[in-house]
C-alpha atoms as a PDB file:
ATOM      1  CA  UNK A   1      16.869  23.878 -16.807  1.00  0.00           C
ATOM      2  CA  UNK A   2      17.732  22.622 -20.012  1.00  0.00           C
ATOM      3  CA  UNK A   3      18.371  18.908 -20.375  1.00  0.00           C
ATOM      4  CA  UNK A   4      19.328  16.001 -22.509  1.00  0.00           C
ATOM      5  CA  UNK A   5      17.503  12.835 -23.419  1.00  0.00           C
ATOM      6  CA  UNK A   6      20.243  10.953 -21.255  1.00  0.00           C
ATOM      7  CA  UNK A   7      19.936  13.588 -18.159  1.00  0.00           C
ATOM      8  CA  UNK A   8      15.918  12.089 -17.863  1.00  0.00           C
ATOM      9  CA  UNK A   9      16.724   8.857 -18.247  1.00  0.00           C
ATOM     10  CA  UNK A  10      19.522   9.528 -15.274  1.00  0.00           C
ATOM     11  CA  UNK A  11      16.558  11.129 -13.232  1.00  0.00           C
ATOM     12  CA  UNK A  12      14.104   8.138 -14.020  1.00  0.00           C
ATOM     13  CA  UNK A  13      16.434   6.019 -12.344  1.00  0.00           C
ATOM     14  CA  UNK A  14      16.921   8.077  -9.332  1.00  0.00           C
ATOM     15  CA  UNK A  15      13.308   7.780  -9.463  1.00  0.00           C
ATOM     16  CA  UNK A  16      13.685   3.962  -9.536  1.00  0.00           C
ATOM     17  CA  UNK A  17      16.009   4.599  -6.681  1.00  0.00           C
ATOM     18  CA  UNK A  18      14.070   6.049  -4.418  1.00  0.00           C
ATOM     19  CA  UNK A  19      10.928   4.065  -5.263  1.00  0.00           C
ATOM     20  CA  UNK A  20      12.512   0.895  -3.958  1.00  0.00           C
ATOM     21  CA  UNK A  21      13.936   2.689  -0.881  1.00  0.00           C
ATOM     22  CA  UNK A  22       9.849   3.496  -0.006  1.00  0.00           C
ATOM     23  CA  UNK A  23       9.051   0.102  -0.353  1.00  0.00           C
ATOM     24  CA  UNK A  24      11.305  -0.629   2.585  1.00  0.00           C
ATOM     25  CA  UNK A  25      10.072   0.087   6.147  1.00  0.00           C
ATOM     26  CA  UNK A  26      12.897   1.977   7.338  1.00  0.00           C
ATOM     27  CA  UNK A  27      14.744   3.690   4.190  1.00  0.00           C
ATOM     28  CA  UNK A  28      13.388   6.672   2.980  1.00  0.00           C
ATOM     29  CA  UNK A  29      13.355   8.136  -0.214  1.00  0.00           C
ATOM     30  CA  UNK A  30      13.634  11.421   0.685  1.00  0.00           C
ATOM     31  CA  UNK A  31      17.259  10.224   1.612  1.00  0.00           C
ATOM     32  CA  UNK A  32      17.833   8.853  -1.981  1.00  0.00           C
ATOM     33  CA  UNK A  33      16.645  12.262  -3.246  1.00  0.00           C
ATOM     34  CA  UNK A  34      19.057  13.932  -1.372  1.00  0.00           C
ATOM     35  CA  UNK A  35      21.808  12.059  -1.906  1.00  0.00           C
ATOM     36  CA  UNK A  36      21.613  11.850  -5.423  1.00  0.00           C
ATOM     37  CA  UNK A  37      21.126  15.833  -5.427  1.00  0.00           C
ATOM     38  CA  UNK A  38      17.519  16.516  -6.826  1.00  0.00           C
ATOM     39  CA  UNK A  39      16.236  17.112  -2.842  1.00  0.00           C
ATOM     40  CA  UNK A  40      16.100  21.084  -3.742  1.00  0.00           C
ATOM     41  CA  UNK A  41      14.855  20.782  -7.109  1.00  0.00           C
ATOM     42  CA  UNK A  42      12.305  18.454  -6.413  1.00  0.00           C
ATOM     43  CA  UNK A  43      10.850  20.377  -3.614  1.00  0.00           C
ATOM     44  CA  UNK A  44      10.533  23.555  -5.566  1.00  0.00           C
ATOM     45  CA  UNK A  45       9.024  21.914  -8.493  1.00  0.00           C
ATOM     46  CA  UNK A  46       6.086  20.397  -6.289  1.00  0.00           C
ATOM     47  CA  UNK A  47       5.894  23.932  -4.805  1.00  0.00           C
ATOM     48  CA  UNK A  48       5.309  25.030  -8.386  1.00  0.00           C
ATOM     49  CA  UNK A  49       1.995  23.608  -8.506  1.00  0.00           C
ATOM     50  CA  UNK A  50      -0.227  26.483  -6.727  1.00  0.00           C
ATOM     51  CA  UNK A  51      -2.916  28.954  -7.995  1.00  0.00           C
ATOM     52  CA  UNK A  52      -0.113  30.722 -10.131  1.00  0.00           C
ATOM     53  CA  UNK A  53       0.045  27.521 -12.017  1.00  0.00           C
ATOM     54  CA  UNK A  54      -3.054  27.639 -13.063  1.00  0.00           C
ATOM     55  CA  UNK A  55      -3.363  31.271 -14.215  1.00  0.00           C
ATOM     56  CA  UNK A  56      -0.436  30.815 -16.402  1.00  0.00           C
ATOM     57  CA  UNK A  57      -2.163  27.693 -17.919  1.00  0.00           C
ATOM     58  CA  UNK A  58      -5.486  30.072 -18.476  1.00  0.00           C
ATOM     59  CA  UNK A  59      -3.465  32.706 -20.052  1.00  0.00           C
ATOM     60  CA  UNK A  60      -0.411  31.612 -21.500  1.00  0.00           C
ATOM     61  CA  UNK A  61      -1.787  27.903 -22.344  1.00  0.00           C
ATOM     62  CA  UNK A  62      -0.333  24.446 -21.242  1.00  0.00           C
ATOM     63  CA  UNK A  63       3.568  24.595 -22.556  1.00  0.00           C
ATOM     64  CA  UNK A  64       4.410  27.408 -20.533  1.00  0.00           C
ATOM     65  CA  UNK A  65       2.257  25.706 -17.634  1.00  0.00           C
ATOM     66  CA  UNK A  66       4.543  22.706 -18.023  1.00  0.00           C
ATOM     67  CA  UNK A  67       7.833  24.862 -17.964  1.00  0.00           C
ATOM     68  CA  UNK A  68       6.259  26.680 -15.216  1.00  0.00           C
ATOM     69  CA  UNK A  69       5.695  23.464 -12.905  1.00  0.00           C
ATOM     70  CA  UNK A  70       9.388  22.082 -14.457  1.00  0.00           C
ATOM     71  CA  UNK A  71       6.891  19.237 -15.871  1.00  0.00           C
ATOM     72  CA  UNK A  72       9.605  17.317 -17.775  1.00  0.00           C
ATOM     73  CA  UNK A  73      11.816  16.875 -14.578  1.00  0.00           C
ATOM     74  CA  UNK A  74       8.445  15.601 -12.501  1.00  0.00           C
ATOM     75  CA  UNK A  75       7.675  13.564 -15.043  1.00  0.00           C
ATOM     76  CA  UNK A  76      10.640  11.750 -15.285  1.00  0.00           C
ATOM     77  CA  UNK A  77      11.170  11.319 -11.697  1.00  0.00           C
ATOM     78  CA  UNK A  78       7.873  10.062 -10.623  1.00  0.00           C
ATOM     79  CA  UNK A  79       7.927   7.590 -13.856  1.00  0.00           C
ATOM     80  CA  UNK A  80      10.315   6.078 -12.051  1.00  0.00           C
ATOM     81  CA  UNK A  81       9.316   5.650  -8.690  1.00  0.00           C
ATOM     82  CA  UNK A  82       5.902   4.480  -9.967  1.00  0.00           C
ATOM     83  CA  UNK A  83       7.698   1.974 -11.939  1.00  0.00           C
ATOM     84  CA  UNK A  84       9.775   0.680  -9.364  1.00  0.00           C
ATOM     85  CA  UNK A  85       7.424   0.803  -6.568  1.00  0.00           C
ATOM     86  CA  UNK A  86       4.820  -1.224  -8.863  1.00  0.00           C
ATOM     87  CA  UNK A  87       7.923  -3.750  -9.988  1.00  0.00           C
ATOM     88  CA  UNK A  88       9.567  -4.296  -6.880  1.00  0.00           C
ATOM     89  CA  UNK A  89       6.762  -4.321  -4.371  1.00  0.00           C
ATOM     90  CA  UNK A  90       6.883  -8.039  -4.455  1.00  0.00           C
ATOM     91  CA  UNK A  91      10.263  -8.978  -4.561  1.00  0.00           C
ATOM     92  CA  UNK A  92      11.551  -6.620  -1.418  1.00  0.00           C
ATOM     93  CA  UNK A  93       8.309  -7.979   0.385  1.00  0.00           C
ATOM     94  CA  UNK A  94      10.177 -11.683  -0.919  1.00  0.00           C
ATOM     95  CA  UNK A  95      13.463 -10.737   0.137  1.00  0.00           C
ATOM     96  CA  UNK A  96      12.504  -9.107   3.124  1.00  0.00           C
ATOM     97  CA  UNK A  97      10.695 -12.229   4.592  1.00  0.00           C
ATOM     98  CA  UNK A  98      13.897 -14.513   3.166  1.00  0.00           C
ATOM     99  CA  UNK A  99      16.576 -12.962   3.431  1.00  0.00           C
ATOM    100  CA  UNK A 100      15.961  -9.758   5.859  1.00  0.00           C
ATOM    101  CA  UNK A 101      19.635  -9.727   7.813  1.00  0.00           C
ATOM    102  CA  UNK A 102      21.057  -9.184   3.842  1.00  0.00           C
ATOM    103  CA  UNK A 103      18.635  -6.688   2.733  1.00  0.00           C
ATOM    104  CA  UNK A 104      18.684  -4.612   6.281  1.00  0.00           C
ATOM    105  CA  UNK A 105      22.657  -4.669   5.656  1.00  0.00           C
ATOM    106  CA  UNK A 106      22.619  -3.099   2.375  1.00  0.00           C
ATOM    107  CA  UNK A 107      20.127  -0.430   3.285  1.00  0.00           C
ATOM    108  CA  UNK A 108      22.165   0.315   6.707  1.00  0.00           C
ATOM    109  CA  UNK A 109      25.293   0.620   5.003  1.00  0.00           C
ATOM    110  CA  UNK A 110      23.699   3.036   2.233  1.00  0.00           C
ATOM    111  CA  UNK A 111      21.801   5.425   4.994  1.00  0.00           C
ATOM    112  CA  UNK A 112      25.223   4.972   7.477  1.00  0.00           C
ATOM    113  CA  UNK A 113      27.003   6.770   4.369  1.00  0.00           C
ATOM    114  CA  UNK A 114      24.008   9.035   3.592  1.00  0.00           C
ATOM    115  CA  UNK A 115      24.348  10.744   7.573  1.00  0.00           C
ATOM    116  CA  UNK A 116      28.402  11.184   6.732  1.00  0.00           C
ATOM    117  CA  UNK A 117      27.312  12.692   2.975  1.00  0.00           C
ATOM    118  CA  UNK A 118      24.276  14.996   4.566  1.00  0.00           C
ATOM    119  CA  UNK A 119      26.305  15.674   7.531  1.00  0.00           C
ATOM    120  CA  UNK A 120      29.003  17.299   5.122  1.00  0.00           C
ATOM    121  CA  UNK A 121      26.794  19.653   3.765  1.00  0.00           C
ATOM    122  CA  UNK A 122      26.392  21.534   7.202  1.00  0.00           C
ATOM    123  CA  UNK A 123      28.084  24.722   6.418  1.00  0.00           C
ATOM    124  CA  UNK A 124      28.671  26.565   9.675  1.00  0.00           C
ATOM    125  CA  UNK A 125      28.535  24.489  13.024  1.00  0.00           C
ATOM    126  CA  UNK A 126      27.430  25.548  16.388  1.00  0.00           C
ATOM    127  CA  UNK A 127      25.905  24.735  19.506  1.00  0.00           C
ATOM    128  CA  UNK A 128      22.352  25.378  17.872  1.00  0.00           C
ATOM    129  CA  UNK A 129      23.051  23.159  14.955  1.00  0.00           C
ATOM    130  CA  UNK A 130      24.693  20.049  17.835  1.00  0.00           C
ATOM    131  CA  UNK A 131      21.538  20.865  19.335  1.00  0.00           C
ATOM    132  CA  UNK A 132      19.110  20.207  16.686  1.00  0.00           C
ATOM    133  CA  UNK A 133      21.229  16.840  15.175  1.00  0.00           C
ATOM    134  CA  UNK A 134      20.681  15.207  19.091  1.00  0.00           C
ATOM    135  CA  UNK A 135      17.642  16.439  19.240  1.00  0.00           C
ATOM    136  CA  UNK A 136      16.385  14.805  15.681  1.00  0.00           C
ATOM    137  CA  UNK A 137      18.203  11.856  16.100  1.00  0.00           C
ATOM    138  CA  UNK A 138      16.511  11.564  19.711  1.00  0.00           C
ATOM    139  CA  UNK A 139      13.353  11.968  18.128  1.00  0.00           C
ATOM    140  CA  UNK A 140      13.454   9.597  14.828  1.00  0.00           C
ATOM    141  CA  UNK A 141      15.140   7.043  17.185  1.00  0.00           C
ATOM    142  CA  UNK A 142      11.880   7.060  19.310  1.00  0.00           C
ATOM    143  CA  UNK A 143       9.996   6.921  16.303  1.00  0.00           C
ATOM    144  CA  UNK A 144      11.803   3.734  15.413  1.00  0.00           C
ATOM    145  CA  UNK A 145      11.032   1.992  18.786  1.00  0.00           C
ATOM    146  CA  UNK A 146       6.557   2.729  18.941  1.00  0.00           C
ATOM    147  CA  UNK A 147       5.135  -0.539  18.410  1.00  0.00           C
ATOM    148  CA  UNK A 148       2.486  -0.602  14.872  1.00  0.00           C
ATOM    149  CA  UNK A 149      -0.834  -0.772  15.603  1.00  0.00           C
ATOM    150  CA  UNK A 150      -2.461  -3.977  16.137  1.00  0.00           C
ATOM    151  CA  UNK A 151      -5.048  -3.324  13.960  1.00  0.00           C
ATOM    152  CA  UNK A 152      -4.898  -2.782   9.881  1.00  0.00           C
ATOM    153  CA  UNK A 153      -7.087  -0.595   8.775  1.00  0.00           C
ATOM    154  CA  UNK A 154      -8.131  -0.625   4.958  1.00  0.00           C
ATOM    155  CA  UNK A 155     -11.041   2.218   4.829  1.00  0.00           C
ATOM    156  CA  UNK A 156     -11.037   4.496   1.960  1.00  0.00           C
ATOM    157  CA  UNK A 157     -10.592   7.652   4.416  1.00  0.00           C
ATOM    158  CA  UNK A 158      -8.418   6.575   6.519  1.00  0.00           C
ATOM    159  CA  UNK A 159      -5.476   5.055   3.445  1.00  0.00           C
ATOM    160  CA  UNK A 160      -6.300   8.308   2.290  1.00  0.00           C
ATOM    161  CA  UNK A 161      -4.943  10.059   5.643  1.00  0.00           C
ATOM    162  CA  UNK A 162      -2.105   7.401   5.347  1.00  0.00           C
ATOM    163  CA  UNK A 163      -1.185   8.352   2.356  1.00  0.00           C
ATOM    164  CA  UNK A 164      -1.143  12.261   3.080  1.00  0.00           C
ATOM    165  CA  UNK A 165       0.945  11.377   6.539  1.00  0.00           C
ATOM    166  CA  UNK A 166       3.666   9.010   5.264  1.00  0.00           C
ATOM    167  CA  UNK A 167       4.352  10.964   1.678  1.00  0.00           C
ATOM    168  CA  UNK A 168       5.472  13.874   4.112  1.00  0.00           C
ATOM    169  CA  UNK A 169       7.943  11.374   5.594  1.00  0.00           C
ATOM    170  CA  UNK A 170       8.962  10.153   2.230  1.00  0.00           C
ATOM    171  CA  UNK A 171      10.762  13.724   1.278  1.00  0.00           C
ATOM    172  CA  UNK A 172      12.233  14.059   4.652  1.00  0.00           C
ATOM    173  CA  UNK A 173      15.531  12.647   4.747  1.00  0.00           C
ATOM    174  CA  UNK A 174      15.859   9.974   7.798  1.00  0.00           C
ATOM    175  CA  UNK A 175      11.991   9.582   7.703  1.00  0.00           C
ATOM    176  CA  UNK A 176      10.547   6.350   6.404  1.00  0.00           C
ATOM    177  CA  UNK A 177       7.659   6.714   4.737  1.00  0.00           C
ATOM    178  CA  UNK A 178       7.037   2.617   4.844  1.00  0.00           C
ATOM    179  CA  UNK A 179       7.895   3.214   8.798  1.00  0.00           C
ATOM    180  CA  UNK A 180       5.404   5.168   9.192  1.00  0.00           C
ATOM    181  CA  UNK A 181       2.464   3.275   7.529  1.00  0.00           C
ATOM    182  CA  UNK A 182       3.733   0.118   9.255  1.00  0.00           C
ATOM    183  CA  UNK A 183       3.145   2.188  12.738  1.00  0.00           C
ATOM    184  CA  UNK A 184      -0.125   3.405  11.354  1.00  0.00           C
ATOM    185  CA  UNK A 185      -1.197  -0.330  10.161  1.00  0.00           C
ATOM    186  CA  UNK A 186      -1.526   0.718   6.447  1.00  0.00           C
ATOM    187  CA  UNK A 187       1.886  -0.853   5.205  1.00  0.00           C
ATOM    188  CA  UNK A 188       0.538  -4.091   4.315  1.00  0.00           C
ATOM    189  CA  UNK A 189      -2.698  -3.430   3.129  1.00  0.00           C
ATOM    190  CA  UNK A 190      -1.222  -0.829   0.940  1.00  0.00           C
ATOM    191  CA  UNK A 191       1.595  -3.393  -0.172  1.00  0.00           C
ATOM    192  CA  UNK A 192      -0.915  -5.829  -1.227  1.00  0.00           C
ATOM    193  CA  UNK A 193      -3.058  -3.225  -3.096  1.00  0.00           C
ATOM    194  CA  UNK A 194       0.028  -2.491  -5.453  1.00  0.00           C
ATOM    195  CA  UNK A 195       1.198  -6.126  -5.417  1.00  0.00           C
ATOM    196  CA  UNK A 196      -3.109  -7.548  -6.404  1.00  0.00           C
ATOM    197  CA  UNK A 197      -3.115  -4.114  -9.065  1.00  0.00           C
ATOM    198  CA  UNK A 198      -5.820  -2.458  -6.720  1.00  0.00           C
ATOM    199  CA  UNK A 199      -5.878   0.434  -8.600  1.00  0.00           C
ATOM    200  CA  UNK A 200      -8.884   1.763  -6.797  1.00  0.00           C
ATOM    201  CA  UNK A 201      -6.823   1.616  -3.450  1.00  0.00           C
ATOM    202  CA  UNK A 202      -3.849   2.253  -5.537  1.00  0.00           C
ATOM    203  CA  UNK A 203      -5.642   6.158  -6.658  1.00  0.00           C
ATOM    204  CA  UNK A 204      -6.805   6.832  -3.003  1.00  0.00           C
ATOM    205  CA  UNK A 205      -3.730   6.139  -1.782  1.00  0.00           C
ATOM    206  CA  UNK A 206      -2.106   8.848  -4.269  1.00  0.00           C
ATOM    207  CA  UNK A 207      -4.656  11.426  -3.518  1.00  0.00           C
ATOM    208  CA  UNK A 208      -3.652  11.140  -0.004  1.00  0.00           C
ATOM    209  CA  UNK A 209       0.025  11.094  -0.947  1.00  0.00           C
ATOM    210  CA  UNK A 210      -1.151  14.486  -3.152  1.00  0.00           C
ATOM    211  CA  UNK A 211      -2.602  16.714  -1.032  1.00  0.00           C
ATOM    212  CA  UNK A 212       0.402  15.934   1.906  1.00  0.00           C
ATOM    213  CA  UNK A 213       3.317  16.704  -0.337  1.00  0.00           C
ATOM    214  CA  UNK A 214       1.674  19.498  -1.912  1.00  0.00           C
ATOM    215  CA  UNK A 215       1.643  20.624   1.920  1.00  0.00           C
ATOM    216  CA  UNK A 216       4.775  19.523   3.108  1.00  0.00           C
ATOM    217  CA  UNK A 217       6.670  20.273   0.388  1.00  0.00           C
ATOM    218  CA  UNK A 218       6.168  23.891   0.794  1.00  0.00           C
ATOM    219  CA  UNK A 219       7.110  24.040   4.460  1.00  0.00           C
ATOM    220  CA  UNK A 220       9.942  22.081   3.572  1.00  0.00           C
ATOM    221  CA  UNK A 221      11.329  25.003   0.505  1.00  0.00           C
ATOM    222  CA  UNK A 222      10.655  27.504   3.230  1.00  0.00           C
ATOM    223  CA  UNK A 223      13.109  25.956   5.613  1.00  0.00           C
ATOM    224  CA  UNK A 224      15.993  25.579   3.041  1.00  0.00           C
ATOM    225  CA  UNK A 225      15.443  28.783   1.899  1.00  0.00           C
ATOM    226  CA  UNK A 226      15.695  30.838   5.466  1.00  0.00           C
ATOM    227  CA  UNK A 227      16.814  27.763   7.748  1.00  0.00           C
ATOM    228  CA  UNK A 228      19.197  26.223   5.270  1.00  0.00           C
ATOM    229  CA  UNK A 229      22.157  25.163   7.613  1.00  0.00           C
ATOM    230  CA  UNK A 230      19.545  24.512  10.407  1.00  0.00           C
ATOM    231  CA  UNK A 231      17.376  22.246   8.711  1.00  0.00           C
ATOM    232  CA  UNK A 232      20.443  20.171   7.437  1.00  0.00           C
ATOM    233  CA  UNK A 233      21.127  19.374  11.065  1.00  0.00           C
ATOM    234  CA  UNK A 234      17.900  18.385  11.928  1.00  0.00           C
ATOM    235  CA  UNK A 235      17.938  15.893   8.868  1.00  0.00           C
ATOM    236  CA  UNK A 236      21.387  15.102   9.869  1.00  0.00           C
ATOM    237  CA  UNK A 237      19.968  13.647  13.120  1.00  0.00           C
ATOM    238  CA  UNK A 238      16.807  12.311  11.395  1.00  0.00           C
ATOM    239  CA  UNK A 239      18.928  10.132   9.859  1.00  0.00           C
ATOM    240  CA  UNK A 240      21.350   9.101  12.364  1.00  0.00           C
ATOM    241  CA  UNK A 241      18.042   8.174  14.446  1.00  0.00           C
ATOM    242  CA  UNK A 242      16.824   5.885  11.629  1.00  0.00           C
ATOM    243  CA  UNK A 243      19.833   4.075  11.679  1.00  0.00           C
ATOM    244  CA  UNK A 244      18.187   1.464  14.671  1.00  0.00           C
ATOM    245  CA  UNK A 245      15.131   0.975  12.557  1.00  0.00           C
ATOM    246  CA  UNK A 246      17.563  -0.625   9.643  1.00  0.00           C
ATOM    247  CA  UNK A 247      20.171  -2.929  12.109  1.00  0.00           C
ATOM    248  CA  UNK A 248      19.825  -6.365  10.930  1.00  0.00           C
ATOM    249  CA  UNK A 249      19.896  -8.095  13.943  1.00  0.00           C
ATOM    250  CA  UNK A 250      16.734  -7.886  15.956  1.00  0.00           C
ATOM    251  CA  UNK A 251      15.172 -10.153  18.676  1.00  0.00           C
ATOM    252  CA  UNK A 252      11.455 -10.428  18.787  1.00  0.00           C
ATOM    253  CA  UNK A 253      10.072  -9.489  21.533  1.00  0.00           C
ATOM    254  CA  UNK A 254       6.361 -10.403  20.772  1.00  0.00           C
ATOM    255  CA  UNK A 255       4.751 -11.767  18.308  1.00  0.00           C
ATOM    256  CA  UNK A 256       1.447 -10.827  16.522  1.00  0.00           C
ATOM    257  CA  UNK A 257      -1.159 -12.866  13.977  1.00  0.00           C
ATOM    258  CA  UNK A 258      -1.951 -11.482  10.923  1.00  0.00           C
ATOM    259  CA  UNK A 259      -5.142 -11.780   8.707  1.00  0.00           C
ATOM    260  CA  UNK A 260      -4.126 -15.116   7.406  1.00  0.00           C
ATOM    261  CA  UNK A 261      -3.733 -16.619  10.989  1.00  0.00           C
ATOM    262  CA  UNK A 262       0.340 -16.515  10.788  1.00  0.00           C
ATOM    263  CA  UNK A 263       2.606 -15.381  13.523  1.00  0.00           C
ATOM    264  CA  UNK A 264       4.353 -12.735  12.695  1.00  0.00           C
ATOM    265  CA  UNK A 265       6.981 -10.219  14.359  1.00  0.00           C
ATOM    266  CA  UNK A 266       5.156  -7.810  16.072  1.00  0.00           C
ATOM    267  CA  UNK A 267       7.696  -5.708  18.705  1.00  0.00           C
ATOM    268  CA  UNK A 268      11.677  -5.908  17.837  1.00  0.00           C
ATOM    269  CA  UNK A 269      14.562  -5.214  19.907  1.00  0.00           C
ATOM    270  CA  UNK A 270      18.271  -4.194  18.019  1.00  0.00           C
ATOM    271  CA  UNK A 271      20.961  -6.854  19.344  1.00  0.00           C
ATOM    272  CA  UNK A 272      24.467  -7.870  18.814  1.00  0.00           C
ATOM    273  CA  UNK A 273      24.680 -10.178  15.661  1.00  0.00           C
ATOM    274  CA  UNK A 274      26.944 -12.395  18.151  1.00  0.00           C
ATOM    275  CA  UNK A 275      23.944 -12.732  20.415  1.00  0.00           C
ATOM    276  CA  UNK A 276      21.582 -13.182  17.764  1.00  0.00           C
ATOM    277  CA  UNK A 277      19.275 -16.577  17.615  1.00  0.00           C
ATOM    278  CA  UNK A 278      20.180 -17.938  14.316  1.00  0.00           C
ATOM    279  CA  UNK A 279      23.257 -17.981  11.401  1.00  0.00           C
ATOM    280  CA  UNK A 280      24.132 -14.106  11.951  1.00  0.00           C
ATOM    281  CA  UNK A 281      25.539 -14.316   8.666  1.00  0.00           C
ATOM    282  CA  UNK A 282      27.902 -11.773   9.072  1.00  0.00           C
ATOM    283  CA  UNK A 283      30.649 -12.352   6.412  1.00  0.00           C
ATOM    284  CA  UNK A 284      27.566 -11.489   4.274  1.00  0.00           C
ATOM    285  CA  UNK A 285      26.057  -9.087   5.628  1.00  0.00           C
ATOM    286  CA  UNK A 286      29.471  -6.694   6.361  1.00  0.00           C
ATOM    287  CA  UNK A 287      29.910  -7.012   2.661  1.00  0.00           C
ATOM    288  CA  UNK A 288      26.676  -5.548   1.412  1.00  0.00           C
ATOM    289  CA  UNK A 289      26.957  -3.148   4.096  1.00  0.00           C
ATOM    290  CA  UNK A 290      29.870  -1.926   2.677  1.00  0.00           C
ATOM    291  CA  UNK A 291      28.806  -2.071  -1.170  1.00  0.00           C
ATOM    292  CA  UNK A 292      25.608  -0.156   0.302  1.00  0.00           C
ATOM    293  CA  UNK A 293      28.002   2.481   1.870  1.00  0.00           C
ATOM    294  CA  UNK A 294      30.351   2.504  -1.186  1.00  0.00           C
ATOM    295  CA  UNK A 295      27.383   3.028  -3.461  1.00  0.00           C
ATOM    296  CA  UNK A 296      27.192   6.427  -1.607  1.00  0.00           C
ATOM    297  CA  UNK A 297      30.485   7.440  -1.853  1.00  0.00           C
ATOM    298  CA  UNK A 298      30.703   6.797  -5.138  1.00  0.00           C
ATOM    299  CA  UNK A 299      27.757   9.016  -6.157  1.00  0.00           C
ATOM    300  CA  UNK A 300      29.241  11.733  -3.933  1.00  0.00           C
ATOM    301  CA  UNK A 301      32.545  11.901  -6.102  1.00  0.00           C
ATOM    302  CA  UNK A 302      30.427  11.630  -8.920  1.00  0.00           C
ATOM    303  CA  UNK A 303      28.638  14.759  -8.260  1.00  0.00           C
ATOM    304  CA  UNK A 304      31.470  16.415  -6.963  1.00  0.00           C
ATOM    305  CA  UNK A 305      33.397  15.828 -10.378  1.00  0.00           C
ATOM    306  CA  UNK A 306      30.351  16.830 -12.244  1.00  0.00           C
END
């Protein structure tokens, strides 16, 4: 696919996009990607890289390699999410320990919009398609509700099985990758590794994160390409089920102590902001909720002009 020097920057800051969704226990990426229509293109680029890729470097040399693997669009895409991931670690882990009610509102109005957007792409509905949405949403709602693991980990193997787990969640819509290392205990030792410049943490992490999407990634292509109208219902429901990960009113139910000796929320139940112990601060929060949701929209029309 031929493009211009604007259509990379455009993908660099989808990139961005879905970098800062990652950092956010609860949003995934693979959401962003979909959304912002690179989802299909971006899974058969990573599928690219495979033993063919490497014969065509051997024979035909490293240009047609690169066209091969769609290098350029790769390139672009994970500039950005690097960049934004390394940039905005700290300030969403600020925010998110300031001002969480605001940022949860944003990022539930954005995914609310994102089940109504991945919901329309559903081409044929039936009772196996209703099926799989409950089903999914069932699922990635339980998902939501398992308590983290009392213990962080930071061993070289087992970030590196992190890594490899949650980037699979990362490219499936609904799925958050942050979720996931939170349950797994790896979230904040991982966080704090990008945020202290860690980079030997920072590479094991990504060789994990490697070998999983080079994995996933494929199973994923071979759904869309037999199971396309299937697999959108299952994300469908993926997503619907994230939703109670991302409401911004929660009452702690326990508490924990973290590495530094500070309580810390440890199990969370979703409530009412009208029952909630504090300023609810609603006005606020139904306004970024619907800027989040709006943001969505727009981007929809956007693509469907284009």
């Amino acid at each position: 696919m031929n493009r211009t020097t604007k259509s990379y920057i455009v993908l660099a800051l989808k990139g961005m996009a879905m970098g800062a969704a990652d950092v956010v226990p609860g949003v995934s990426g693979g959401t962003i990607a979909f959304i912002s229509g690179i989802y299909e293109e971006l899974l058969q680029s990573i599928s690219n890289i495979n033993l063919s890729l490497f014969k065509t470097l051997k024979k035909e040399g490293f240009s047609a390699a690169w066209k091969q693997l769609n290098g350029n669009f790769l390139l672009a895409l994970f500039s950005g999410i690097f960049i934004s991931v390394v940039s905005l670690a700290k300030l969403i882990s600020w925010l998110l320990e300031t001002e969480p009610i605001l940022v949860w509102s944003f990022f539930f109005g954005l995914v609310l919009a994102s089940v109504i957007y991945v919901g329309r792409q559903i081409k044929k509905w039936n009772i196996i398609a209703v099926i799989l949405v409950v089903l999914a949403a069932i699922l990635a709602y339980y998902i939501t509700t398992l308590p983290p693991l009392i213990s962080e980990s930071s061993s070289n193997l087992f970030l590196f099985l992190a890594g490899a787990i949650a980037i699979c969640a990362m490219i499936l819509p609904g799925i958050s990758g942050s979720f996931i290392l939170v349950l797994l205990g790896a979230y904040k030792p991982i966080l704090q590794a990008v945020s202290d410049r860690d980079f030997v943490t920072i590479v094991i992490v990504g060789l994990g994160t490697i070998v999983g999407l080079l994995s996933f990634s494929r199973v994923l292509k071979w759904l869309f390409a037999n199971y396309k109208n299937y697999t959108l219902a299952a994300l469908t429901g993926f997503i619907i089920g994230s939703l109670n990960k991302i409401w911004p009113w929660k009452k702690v139910l326990t508490y924990r102590t973290n590495s530094h000796g500070e309580q810390e929320p440890f199990n969370e139940l979703s409530i009412s902001p009208f029952s909630y112990d504090g300023d609810p601060q609603l006005l606020y929060a139904i306004l970024l909720s619907i800027i989040g949701f709006s943001i969505i929209i727009v981007l929809e029309k956007l693509a469907v002009k284009k």
